[in-house]
Protein backbone atom coordinates (compact mmCIF):
# COMPACT_ATOMS: atom_id res chain seq x y z
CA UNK A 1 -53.64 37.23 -12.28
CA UNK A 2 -51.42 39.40 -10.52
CA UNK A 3 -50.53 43.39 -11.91
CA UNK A 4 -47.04 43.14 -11.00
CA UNK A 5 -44.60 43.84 -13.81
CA UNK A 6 -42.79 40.47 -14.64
CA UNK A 7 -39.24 41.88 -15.63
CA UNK A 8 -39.09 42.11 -19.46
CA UNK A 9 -35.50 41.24 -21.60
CA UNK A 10 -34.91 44.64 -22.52
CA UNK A 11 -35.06 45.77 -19.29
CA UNK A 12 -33.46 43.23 -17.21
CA UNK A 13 -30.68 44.57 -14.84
CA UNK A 14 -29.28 43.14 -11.71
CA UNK A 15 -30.58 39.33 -10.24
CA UNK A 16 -32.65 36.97 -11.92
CA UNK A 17 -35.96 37.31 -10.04
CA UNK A 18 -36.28 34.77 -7.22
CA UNK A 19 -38.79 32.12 -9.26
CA UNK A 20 -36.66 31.76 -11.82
CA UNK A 21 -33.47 31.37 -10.08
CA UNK A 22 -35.47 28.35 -8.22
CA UNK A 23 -36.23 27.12 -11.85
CA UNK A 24 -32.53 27.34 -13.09
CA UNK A 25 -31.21 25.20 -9.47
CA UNK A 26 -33.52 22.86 -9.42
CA UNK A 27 -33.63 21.54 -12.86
CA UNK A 28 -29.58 22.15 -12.97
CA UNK A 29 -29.65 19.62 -10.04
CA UNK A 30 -32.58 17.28 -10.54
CA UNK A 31 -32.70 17.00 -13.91
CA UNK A 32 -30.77 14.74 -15.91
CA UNK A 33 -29.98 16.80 -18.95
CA UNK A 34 -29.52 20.38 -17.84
CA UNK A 35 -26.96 18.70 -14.93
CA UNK A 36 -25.36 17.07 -18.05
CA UNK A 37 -25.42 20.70 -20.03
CA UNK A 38 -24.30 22.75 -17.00
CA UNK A 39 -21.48 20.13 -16.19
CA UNK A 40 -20.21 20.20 -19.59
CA UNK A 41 -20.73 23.92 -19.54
CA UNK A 42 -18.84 24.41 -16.27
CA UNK A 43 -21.71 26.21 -14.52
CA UNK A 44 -22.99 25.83 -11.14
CA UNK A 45 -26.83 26.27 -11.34
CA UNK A 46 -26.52 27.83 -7.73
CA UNK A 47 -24.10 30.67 -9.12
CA UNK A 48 -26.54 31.48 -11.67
CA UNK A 49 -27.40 34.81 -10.44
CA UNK A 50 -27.72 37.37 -13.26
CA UNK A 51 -29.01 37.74 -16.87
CA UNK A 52 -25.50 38.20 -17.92
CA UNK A 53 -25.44 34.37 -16.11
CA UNK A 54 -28.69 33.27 -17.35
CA UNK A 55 -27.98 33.86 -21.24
CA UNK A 56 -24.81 31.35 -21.31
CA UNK A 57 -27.84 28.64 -21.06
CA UNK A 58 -28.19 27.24 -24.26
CA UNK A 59 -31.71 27.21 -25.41
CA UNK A 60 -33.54 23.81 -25.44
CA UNK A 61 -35.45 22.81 -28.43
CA UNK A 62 -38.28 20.54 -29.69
CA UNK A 63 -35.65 18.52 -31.04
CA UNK A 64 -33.89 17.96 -27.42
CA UNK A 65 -36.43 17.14 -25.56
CA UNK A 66 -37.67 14.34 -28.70
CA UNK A 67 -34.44 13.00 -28.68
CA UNK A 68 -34.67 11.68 -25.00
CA UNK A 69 -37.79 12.73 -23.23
CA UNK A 70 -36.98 10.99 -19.95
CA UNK A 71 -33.58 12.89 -19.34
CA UNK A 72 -35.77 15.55 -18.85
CA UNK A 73 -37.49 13.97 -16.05
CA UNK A 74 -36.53 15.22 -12.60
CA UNK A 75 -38.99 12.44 -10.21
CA UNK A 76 -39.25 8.99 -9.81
CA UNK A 77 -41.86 7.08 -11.24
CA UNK A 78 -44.05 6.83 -8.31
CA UNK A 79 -44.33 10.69 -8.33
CA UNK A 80 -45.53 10.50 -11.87
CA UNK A 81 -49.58 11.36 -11.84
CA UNK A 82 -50.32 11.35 -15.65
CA UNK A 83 -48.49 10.92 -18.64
CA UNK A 84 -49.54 13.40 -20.96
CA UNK A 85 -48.02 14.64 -25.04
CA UNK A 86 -47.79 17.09 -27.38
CA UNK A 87 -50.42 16.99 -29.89
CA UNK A 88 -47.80 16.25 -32.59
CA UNK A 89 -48.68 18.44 -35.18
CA UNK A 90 -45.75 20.09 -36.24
CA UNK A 91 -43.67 16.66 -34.97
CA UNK A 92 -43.98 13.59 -33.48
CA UNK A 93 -45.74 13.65 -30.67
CA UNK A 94 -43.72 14.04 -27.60
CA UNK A 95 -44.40 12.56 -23.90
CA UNK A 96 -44.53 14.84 -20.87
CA UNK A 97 -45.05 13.75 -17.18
CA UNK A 98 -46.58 15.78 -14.57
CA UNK A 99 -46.65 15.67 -10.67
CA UNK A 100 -49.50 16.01 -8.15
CA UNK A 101 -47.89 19.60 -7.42
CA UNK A 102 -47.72 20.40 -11.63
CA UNK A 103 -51.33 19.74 -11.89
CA UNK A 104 -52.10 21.80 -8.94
CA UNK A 105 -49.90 24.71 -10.71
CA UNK A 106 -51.78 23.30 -14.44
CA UNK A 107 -55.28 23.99 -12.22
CA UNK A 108 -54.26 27.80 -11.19
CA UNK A 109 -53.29 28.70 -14.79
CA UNK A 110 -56.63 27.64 -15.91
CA UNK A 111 -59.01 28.96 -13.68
CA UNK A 112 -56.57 32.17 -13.49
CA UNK A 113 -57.08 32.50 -17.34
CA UNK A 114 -60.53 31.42 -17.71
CA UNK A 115 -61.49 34.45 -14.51
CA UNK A 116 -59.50 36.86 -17.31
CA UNK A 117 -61.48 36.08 -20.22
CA UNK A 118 -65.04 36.65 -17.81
CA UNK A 119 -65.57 32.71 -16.95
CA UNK A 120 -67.60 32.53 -13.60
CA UNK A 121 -68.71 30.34 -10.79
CA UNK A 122 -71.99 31.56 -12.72
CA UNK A 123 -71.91 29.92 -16.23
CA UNK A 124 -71.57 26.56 -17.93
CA UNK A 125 -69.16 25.58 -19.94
CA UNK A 126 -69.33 23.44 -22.90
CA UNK A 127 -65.79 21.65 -23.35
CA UNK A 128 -65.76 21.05 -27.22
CA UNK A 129 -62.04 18.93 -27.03
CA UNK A 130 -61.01 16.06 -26.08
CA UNK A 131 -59.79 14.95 -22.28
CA UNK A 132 -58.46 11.77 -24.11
CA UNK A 133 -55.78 11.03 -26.17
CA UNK A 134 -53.34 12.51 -23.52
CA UNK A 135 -53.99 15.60 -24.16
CA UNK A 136 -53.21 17.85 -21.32
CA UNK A 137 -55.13 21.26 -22.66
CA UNK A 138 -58.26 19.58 -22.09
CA UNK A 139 -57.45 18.28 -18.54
CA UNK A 140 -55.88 21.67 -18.04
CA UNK A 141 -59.54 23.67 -18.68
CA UNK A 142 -61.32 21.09 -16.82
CA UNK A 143 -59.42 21.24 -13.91
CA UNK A 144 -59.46 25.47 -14.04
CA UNK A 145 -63.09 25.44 -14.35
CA UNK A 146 -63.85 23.00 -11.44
CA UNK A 147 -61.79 25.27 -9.72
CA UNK A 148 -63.50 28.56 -10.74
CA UNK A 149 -66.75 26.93 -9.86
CA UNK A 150 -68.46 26.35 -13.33
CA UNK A 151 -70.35 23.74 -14.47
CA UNK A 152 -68.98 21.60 -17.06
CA UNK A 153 -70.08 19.66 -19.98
CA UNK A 154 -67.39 17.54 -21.42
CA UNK A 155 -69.25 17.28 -25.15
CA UNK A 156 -65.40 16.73 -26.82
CA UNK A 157 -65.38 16.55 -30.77
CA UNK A 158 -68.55 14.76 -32.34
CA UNK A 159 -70.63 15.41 -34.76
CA UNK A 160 -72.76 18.48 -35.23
CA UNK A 161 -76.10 17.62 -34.82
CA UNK A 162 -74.90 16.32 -31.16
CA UNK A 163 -73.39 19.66 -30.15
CA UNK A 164 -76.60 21.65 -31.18
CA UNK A 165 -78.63 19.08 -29.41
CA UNK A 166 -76.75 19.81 -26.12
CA UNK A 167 -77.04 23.39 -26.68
CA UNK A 168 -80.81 23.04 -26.76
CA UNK A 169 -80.83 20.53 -24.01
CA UNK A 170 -78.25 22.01 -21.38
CA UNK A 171 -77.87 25.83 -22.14
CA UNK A 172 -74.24 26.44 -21.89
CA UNK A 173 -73.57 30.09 -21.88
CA UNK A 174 -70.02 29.94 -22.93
CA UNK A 175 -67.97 27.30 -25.07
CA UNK A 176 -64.16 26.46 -25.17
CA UNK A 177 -63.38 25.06 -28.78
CA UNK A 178 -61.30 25.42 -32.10
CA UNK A 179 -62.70 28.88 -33.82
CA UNK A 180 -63.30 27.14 -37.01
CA UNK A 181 -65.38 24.17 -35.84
CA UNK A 182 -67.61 27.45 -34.24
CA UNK A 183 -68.03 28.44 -37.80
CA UNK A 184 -69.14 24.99 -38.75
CA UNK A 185 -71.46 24.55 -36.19
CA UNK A 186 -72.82 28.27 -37.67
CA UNK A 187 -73.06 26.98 -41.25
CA UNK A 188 -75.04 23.52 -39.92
CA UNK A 189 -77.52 25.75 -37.77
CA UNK A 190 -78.21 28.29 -40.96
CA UNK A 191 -78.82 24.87 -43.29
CA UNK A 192 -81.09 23.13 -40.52
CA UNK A 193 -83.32 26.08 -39.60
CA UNK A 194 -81.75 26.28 -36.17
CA UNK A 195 -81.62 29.84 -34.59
CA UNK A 196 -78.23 30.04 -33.18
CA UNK A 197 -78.39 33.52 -32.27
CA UNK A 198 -81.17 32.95 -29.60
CA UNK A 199 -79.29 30.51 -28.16
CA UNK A 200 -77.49 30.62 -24.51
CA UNK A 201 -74.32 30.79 -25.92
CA UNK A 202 -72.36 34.28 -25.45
CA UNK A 203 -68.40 33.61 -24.54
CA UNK A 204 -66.03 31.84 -26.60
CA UNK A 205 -62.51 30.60 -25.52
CA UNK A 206 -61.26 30.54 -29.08
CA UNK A 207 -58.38 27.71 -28.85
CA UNK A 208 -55.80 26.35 -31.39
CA UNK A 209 -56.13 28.98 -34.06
CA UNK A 210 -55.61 33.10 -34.18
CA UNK A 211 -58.81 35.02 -34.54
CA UNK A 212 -56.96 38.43 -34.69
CA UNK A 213 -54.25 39.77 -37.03
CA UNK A 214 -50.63 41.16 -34.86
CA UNK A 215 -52.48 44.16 -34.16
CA UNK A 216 -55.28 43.11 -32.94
CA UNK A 217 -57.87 43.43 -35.09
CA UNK A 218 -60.02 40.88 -36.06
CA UNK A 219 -58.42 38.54 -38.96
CA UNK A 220 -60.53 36.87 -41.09
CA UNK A 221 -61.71 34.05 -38.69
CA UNK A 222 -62.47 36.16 -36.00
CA UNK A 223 -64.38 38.68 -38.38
CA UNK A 224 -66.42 36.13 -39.79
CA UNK A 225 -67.69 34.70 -36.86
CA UNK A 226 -68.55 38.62 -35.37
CA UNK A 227 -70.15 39.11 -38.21
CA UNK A 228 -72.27 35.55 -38.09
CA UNK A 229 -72.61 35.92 -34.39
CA UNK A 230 -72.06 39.38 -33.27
CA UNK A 231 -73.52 38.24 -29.46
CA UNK A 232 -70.42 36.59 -28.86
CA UNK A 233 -67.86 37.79 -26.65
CA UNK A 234 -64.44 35.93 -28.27
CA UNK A 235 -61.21 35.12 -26.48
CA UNK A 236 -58.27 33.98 -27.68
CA UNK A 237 -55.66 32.19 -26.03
CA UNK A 238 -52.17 30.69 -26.46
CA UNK A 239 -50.53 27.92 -24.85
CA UNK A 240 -47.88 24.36 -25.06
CA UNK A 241 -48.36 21.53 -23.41
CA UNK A 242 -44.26 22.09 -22.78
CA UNK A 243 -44.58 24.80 -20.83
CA UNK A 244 -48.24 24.28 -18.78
CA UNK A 245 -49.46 27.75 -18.78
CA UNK A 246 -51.52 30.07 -21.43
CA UNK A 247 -51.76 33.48 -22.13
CA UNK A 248 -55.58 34.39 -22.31
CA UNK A 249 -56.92 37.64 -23.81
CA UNK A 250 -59.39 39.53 -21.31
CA UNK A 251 -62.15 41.27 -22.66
CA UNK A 252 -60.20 44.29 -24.11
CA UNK A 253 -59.06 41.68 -27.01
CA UNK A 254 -55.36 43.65 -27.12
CA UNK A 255 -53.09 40.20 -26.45
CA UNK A 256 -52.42 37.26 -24.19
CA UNK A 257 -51.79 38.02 -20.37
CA UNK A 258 -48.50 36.70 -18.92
CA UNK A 259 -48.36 35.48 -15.82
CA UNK A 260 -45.03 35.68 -14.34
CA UNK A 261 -45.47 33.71 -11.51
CA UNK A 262 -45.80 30.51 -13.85
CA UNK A 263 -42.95 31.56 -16.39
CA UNK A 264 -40.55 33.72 -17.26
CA UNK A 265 -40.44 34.82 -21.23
CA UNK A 266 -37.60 36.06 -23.88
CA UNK A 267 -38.53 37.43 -27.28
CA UNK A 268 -35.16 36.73 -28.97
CA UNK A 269 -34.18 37.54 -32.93
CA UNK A 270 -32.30 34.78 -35.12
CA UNK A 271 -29.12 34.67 -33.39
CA UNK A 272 -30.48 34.70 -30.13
CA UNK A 273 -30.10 38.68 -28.89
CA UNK A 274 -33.36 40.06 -27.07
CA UNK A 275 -35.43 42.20 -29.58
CA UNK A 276 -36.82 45.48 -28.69
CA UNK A 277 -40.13 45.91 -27.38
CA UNK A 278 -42.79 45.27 -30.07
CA UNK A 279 -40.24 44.05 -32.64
CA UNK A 280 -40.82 40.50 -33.76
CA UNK A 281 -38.66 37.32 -32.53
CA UNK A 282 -39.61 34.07 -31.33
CA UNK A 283 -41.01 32.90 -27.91
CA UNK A 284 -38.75 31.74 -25.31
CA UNK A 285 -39.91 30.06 -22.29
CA UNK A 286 -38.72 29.29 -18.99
CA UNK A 287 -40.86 27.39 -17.04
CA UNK A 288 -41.59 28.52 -13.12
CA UNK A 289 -42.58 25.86 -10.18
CA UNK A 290 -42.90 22.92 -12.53
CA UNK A 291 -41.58 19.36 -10.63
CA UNK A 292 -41.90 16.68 -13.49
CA UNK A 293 -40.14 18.15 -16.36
CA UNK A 294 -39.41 22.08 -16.15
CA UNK A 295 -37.58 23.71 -19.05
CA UNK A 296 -35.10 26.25 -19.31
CA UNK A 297 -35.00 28.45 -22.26
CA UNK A 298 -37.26 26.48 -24.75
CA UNK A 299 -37.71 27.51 -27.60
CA UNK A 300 -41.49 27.51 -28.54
CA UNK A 301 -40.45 28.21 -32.91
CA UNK A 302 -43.40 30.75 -32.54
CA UNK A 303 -42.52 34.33 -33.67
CA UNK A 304 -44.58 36.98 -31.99
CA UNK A 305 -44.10 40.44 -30.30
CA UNK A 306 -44.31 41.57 -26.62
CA UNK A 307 -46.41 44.54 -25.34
CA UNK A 308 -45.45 45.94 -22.27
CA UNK A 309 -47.88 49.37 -21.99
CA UNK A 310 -50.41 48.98 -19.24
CA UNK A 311 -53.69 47.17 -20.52
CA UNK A 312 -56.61 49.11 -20.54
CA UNK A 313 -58.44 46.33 -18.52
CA UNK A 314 -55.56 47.95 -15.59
CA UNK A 315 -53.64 45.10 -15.91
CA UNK A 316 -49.61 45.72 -16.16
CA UNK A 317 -47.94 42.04 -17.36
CA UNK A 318 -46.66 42.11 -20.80
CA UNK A 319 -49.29 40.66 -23.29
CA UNK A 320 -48.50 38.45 -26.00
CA UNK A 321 -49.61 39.51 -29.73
CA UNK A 322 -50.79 36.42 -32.06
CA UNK A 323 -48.40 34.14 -33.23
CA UNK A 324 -47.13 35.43 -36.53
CA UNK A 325 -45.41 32.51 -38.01
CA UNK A 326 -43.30 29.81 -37.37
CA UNK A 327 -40.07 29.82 -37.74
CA UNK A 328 -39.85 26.43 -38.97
CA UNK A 329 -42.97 27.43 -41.25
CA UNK A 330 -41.67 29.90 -43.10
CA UNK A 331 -41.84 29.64 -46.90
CA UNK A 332 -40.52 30.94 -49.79
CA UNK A 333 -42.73 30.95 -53.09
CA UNK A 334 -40.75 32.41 -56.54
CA UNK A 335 -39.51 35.22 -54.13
CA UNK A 336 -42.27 35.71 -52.00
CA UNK A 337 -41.54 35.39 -48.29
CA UNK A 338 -44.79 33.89 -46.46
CA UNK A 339 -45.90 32.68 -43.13
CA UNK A 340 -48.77 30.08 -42.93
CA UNK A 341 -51.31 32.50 -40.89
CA UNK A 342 -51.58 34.60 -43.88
CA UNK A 343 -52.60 31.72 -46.49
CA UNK A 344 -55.24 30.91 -43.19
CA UNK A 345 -56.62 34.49 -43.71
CA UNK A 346 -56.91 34.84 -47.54
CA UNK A 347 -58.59 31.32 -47.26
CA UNK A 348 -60.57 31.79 -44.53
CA UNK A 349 -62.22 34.88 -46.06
CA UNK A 350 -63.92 33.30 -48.45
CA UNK A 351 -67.32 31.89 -47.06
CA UNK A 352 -68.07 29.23 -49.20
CA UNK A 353 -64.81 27.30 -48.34
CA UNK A 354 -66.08 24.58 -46.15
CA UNK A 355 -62.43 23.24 -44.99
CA UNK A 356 -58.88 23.20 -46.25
CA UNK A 357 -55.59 21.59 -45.83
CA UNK A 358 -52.14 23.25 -46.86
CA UNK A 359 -49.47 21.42 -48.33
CA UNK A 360 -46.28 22.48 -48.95
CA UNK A 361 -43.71 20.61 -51.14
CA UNK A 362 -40.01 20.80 -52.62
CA UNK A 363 -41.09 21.11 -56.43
CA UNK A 364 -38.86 19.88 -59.32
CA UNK A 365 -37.30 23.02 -59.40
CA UNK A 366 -35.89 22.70 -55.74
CA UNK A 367 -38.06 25.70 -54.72
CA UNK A 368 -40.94 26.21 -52.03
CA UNK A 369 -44.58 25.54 -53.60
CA UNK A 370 -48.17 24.70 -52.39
CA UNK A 371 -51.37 22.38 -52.72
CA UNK A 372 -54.43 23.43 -51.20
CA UNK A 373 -57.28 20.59 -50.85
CA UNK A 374 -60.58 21.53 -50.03
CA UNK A 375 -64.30 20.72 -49.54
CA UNK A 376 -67.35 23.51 -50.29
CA UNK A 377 -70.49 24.29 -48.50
CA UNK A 378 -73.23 22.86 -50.28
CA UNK A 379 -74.97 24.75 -53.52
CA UNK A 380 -71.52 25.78 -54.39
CA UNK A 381 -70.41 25.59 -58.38
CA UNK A 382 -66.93 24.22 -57.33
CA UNK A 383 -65.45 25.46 -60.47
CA UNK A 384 -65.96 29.23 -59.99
CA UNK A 385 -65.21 28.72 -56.48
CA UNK A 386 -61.62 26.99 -58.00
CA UNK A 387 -61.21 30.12 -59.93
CA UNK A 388 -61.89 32.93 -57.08
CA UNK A 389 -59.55 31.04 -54.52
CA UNK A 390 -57.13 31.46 -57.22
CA UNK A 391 -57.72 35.02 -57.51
CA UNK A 392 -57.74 35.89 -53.57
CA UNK A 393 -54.41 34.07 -52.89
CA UNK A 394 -53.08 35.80 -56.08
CA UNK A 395 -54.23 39.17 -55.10
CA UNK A 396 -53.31 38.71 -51.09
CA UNK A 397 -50.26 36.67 -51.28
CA UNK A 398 -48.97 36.79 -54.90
CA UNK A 399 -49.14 32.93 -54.86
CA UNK A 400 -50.61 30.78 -57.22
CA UNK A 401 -51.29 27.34 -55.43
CA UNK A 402 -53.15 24.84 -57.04
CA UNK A 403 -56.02 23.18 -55.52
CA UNK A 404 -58.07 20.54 -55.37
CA UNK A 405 -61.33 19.32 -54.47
CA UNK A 406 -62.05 16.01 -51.68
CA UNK A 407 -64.51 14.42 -50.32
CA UNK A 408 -65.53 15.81 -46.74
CA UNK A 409 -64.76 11.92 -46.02
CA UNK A 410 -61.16 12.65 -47.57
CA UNK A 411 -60.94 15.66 -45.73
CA UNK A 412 -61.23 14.49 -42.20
CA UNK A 413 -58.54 11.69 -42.81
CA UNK A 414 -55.78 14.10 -43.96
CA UNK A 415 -56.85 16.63 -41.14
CA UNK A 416 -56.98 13.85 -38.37
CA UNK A 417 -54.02 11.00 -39.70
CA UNK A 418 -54.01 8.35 -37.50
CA UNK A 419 -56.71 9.22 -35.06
CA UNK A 420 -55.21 12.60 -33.92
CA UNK A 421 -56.92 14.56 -31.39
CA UNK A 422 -56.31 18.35 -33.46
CA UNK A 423 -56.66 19.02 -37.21
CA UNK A 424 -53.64 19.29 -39.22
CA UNK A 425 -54.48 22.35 -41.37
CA UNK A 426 -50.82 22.55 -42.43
CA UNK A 427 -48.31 20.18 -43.74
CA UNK A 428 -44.80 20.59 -44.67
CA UNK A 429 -43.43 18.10 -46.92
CA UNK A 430 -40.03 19.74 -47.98
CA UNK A 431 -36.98 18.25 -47.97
């Protein structure tokens, strides 16, 4: 990870910095729909020189690139090394392509990240996702740690017994998986008499969901599991499959590295303007040295701030807080103005909730409102339990879902519709 500065929005002055004006001319000339947008734009990706320049791009969307993936595609098919997609969980799952040359550039993210959060050629590595279903995260830590030097266990997703027994067996000293599946595996160890604590587990790459609140402390995830597990170093980290690169915490827990050789970033408010440092706006990504489908200006929907003081781990490229909401996400509830991470928190703070799923529906009124299904750890009385979730989203978030109780069996098909490779701990049903 290099300690250069990247150059940050609301100090940008002058020339684009070299990378990105690379970005901007080749995907203005290679790829069919920026050549389209700069044509019909009368720009001359070449002459793009400036920020001044670099702001007429429109952003690109979700919704762009879902329209017509392969107008997005700058290579022929015979460049094409695998086919990968987003994980469709806030849409329909969307193809991307990658080159030889993007998953060299996928493989130096990885490893990169993984050496910030203290990964080694020393330790093992229990992979706890899955390298099928197209999913490119997977493939992306696999390839960093080969690189790094680890050794690798590719256990994915089953069941819990099966993850314990390859603990015992193969003594991983550091695991890559969802934060709340860690807390499961905690909850089956306490029931089955298995001392977790003495196990050879001590890193965590905490993947997929926020274990800190925006200033980073520990939210209620992240507190529970330090609490349960205090010999556990956690990590969080953020990343797309659209823009093939992560920002990983290092071991000072204060936000996500960038690294500016593999993007260039924009915090930008609703209409678009650059915030001020530490002010929240959403993501904006340009991808750097990406050959199969690079993006200019996408907009990730996630709303976060940047931090651009020196890190105390002597580091100097911006960090990334926790995602705070998404914009699409956003709900109001009989005047109360909410994003989704805070209904995670007030739920997940409450140790006898097993597993959840948030729904949120148009009610008859026209107005915002929620369902929260749920399963229990076992000895629960799922009555009282009704009655304090009640209370805690009441007291927290002024809301007053209502919520009812599934089958685990029930459970797993609304988190994982279809076969799908994340949970869906969210829905949005509005209209």
């Amino acid at each position: 990870m290099t300690k250069l500065i990247s150059p940050l929005v609301s100090q940008e002055i002058g020339l684009l910095p070299v990378l990105l004006r690379k970005a901007i001319n080749y995907a203005g000339t290679y790829s069919p729909y920026y050549f389209q947008l700069f044509s019909q734009l009368g720009l001359k990706p070449g002459s793009i020189m400036t920020y001044t320049d670099f702001r007429q791009i429109p952003c690109t969307t979700k919704e762009d690139i879902a329209k017509d993936y392969r107008k997005f595609i700058c290579v022929s098919d015979e460049q094409i090394i695998d086919r990968s997609c987003t994980s469709g969980t806030t849409s329909t799952p969307t193809p991307f392509v990658l080159t030889d040359s993007d998953l060299n550039r996928l493989t130096r993210n990885e490893a990169a990240s993984l050496t910030l959060a203290g990964i080694g050629s020393q330790d093992t590595v229990m992979l706890c996702c899955t390298m099928d279903q197209r999913f490119m995260a997977g493939l992306a830590y696999f390839l960093g740690l080969r690189q790094i030097g680890a050794s690798v266990i590719r256990q994915g997703v089953c069941n819990l017994l099966s993850q314990w027994d390859c603990i015992r067996r193969e003594e991983p000293t550091a695991i890559i998986c969802v934060p709340s599946f860690l807390l499961r595996l905690i909850h089956f160890a306490k029931e089955n008499g298995i001392d977790y604590r003495s196990s050879s587990l001590r890193k965590v790459i905490c993947i997929g969901e926020s274990i800190r609140q925006p200033d980073f402390s520990l939210n209620e995830l992240g507190r529970r599991l330090k609490e349960a597990w205090p010999e556990l170093s956690l990590h969080s980290t953020y990343a797309s499959t659209e823009i093939g690169a992560a920002f990983t915490e290092c071991s000072e827990g204060q936000g996500g590295h960038h690294n500016p050789e593999l993007t260039h970033i924009e915090v930008l408010d609703q209409v678009g303007f650059p915030v001020t440092t530490g002010e929240i706006g959403e993501l904006v990504v340009t991808t750097l040295g990406v050959e199969g489908m690079p993006l200019i200006r996408f907009r990730t929907g996630d709303l976060v701030q940047l931090h651009n003081q020196a890190c105390a781990c002597g580091r100097t490229t911006p960090r990334l807080s926790p995602v705070i909401g998404r914009k699409n996400q956003m709900l109001k509830v009989k005047g109360t103005t909410i994003y989704p991470p805070a209904i995670h928190d007030s739920l997940n703070s409450v140790a006898e909730l097993e597993n959840y799923v948030i729904e949120v529906f148009t009610n008859e009124s026209g107005q915002d409102d929620l369902r929260i299904y749920f399963t229990t750890v076992a000895g629960v009385n799922d009555l009282e339990l009704q009655v304090h979730l009640k209370e805690i989203c009441h007291a927290r978030l002024r809301l007053k879902p209502t919520f009812f109780e599934v089958s685990k069996k029930e459970m797993y098909r609304m988190q994982f519709p279809s076969g799908g490779r994340k949970p869906r701990k969210f829905i949005d049903y509005r209209k």
